[in-house]
Protein backbone atom coordinates (compact mmCIF):
# COMPACT_ATOMS: atom_id res chain seq x y z
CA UNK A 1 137.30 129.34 56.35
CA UNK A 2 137.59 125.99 58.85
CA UNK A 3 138.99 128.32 61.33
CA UNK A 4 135.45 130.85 61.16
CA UNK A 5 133.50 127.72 61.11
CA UNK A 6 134.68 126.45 63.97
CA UNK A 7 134.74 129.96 65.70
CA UNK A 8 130.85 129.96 64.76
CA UNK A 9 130.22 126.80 66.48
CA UNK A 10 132.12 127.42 69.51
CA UNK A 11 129.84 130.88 69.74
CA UNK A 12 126.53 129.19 68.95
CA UNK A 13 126.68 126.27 71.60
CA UNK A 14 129.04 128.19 74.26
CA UNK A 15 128.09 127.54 77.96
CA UNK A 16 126.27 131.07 78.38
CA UNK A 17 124.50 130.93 75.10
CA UNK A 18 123.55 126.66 76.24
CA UNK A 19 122.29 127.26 80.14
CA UNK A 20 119.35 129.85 79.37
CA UNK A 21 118.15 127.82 76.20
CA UNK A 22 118.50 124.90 78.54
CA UNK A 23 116.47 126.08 81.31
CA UNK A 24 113.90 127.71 79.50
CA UNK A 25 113.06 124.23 77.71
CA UNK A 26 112.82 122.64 81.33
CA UNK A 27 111.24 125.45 82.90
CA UNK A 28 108.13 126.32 80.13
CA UNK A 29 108.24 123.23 78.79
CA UNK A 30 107.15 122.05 82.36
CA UNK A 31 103.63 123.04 83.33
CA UNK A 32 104.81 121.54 86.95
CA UNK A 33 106.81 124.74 87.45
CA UNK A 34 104.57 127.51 89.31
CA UNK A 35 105.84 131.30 87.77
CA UNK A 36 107.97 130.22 85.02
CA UNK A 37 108.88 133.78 84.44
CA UNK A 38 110.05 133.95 87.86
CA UNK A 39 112.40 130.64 87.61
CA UNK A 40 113.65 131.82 84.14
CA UNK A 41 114.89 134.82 84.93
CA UNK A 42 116.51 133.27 88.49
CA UNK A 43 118.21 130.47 86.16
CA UNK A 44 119.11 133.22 83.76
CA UNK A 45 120.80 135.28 86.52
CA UNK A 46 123.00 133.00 88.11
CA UNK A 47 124.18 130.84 84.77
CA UNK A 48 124.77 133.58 82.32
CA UNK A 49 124.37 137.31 83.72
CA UNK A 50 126.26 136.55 87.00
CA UNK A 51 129.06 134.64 85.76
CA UNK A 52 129.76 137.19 82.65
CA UNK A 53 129.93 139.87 85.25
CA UNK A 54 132.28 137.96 86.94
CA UNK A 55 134.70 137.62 83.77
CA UNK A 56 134.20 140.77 82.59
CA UNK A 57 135.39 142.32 85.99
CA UNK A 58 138.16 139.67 85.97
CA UNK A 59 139.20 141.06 82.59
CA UNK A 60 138.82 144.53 84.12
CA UNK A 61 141.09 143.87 86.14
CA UNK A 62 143.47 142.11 83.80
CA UNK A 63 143.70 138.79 85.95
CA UNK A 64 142.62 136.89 82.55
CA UNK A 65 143.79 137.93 79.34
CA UNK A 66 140.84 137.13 76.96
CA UNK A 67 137.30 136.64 77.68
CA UNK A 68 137.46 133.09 76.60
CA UNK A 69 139.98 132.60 79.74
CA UNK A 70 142.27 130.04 77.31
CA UNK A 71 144.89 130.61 80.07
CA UNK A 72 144.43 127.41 82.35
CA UNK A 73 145.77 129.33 85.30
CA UNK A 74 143.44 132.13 84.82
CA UNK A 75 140.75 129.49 84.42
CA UNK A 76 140.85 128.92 88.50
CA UNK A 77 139.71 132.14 90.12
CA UNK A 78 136.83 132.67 87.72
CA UNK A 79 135.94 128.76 88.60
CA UNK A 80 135.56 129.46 92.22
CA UNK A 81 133.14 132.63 92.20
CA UNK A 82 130.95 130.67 89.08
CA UNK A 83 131.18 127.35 91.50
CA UNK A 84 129.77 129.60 94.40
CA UNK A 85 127.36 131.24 92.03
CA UNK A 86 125.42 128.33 90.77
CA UNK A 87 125.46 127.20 94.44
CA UNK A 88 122.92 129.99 95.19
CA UNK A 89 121.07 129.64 92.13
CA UNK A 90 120.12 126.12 93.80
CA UNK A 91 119.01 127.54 96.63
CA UNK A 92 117.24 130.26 95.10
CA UNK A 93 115.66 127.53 92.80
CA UNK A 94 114.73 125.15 95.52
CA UNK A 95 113.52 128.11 97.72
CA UNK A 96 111.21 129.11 94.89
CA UNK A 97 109.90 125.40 94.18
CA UNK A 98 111.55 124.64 91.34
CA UNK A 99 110.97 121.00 89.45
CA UNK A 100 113.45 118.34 90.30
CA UNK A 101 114.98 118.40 86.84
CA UNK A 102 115.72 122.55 86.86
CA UNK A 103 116.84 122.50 90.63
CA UNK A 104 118.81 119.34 89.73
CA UNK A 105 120.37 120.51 86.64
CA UNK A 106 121.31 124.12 88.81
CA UNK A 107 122.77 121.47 91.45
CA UNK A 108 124.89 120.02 88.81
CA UNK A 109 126.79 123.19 87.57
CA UNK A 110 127.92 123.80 91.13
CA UNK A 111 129.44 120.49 91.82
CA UNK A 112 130.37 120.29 88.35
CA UNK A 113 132.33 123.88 88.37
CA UNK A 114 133.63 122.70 91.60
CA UNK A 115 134.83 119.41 90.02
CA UNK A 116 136.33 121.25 87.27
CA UNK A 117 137.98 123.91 89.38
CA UNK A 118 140.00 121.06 91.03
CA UNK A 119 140.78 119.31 87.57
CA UNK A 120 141.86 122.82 86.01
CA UNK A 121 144.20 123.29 88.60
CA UNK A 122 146.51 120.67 86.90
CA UNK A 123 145.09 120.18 83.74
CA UNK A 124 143.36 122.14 81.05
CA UNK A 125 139.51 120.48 80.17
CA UNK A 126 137.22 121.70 77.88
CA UNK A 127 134.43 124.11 79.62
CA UNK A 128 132.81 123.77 76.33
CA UNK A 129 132.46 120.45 76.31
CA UNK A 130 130.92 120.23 79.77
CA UNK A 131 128.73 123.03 78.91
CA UNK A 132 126.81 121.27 76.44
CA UNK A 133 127.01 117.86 78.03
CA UNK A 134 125.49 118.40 81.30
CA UNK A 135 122.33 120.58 79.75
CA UNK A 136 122.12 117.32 76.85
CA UNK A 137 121.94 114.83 79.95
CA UNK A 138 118.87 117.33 81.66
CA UNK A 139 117.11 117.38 78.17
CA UNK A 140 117.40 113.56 77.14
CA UNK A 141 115.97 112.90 80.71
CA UNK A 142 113.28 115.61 80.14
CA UNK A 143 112.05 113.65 76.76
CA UNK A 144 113.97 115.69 74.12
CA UNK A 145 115.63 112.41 73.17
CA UNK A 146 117.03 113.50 69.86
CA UNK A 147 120.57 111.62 69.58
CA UNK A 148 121.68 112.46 66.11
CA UNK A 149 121.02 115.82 66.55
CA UNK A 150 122.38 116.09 70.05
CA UNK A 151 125.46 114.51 68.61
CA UNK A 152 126.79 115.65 66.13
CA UNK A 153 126.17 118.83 68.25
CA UNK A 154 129.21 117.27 70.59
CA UNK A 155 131.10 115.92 68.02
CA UNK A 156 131.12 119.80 66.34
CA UNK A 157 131.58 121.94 69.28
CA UNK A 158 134.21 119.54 70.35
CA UNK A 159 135.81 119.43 66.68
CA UNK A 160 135.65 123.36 66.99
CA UNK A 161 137.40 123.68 69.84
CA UNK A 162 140.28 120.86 68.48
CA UNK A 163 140.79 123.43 65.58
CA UNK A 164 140.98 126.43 66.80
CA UNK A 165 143.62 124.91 68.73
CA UNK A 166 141.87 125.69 72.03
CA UNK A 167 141.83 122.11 73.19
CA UNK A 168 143.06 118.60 72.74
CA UNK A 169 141.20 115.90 71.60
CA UNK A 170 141.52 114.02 75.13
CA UNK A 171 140.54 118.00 76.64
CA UNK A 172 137.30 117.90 74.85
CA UNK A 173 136.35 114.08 75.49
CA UNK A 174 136.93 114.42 79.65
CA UNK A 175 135.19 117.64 79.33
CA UNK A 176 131.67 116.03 77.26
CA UNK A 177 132.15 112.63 79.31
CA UNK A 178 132.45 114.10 82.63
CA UNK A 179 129.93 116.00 82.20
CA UNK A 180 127.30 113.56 80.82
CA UNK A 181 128.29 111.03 83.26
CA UNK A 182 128.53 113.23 86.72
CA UNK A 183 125.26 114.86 85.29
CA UNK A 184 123.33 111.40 84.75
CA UNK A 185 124.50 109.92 88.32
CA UNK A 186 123.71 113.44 89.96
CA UNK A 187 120.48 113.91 88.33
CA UNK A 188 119.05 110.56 88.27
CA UNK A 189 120.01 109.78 91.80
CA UNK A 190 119.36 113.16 94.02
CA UNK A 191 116.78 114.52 92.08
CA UNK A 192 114.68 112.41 89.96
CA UNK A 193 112.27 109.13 91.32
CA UNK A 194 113.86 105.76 90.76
C-alpha cells in the first residue's frame, strides 16, 4: 500500500505533469502576458511534449531502459537534448514577449538541466525534486505564497521517491535545494527588478 502511495505521488507532482501547471499559473494568472494561449502552448511544447518525445525515442531505441530513466548513466544523453530544449523555449519565450517571471523560470530549466547533466554524470540527484522546486521558487515569487501546502508537497514527493527506493535521502535534498536556491538567485537577479 506505502509502495502505491508513493508511486501516486511521484505521478501527481512529476516534472512533466509540474512545468505546464506551472506556467499556466504564471502565464493566465498574468494579465501582463500579451496571447496567453500563444505562450502556453510554447511553454507546453518545449517542457513537456518535446522532452517526452525525446525519452520516448530514447526508449525506442533502447538507450534507457524505463521511462523513468532510474539508470544514472542513461540519465546523461536525455539531459543534454532536454538542456538544449528549454534553451529554445527561452528564446522562443523572450522572442514572443514573455513576462520576466515565465521567460525567467524557462531560463532556469536550461541552466538547471545543464547543471544537473554535469552533477548526473557522477552522481545520481533527484529530477523530481528539482522539478518541483524550481516551479515552487517561480510561484512563491509570483504571490502564491502558500508554505504548508508547498511543503509538505516536497517533503512527500521527496518521501516518495526515498521509498520506492528511487533515491536517497541526500539525492532528494540536493535535488529540492539546488533547485530552490539556483532558481531564487537566477530568477531574482536576471529577471526580476531589485
Amino acid at each position: 500500500m506505502l509502495i502505491q502511495i508513493a508511486y501516486f505521488i511521484s505521478i501527481v507532482l512529476h516534472p512533466m505533469v509540474v512545468a505546464p501547471v506551472t506556467f499556466g499559473t504564471l502565464i493566465y494568472g498574468d494579465s501582463a502576458n500579451t496571447s496567453p494561449h500563444k505562450l502556453f502552448a510554447i511553454s507546453l511544447l518545449f517542457t513537456t511534449v518535446l522532452i517526452i518525445i525525446v525519452v520516448l525515442l530514447f526508449k525506442k531505441k533502447g538507450q534507457i531502459t524505463n521511462l523513468d530513466i532510474s539508470e544514472r548513466e542513461q540519465r546523461v544523453q536525455p539531459l543534454v537534448y532536454g538542456s538544449i530544449i528549454y534553451g529554445v523555449g527561452f528564446l522562443v519565450l523572450n522572442y514572443f514577449d514573455a513576462t520576466p517571471l515565465v521567460k525567467g523560470l524557462m531560463f532556469c530549466y536550461a541552466i538547471n538541466t545543464t547543471i544537473v547533466w554535469g552533477i548526473t554524470r557522477y552522481w545520481k540527484i533527484s529530477i523530481h525534486a528539482i522539478g518541483l522546486g524550481g516551479p515552487f521558487v517561480a510561484l512563491w515569487l509570483f504571490g502564491f505564497q502558500f508554505p504548508i501546502i508547498m511543503g509538505c508537497s516536497m517533503i512527500l514527493l521527496c518521501t516518495s521517491r526515498v521509498v520506492l527506493k528511487a533515491h536517497t535521502p541526500a539525492q532528494v535534498l540536493a535535488g529540492a535545494s539546488l533547485a530552490m536556491g539556483l532558481a531564487y538567485l537566477e530568477l531574482t537577479y536576471l529577471f526580476l527588478p531589485l
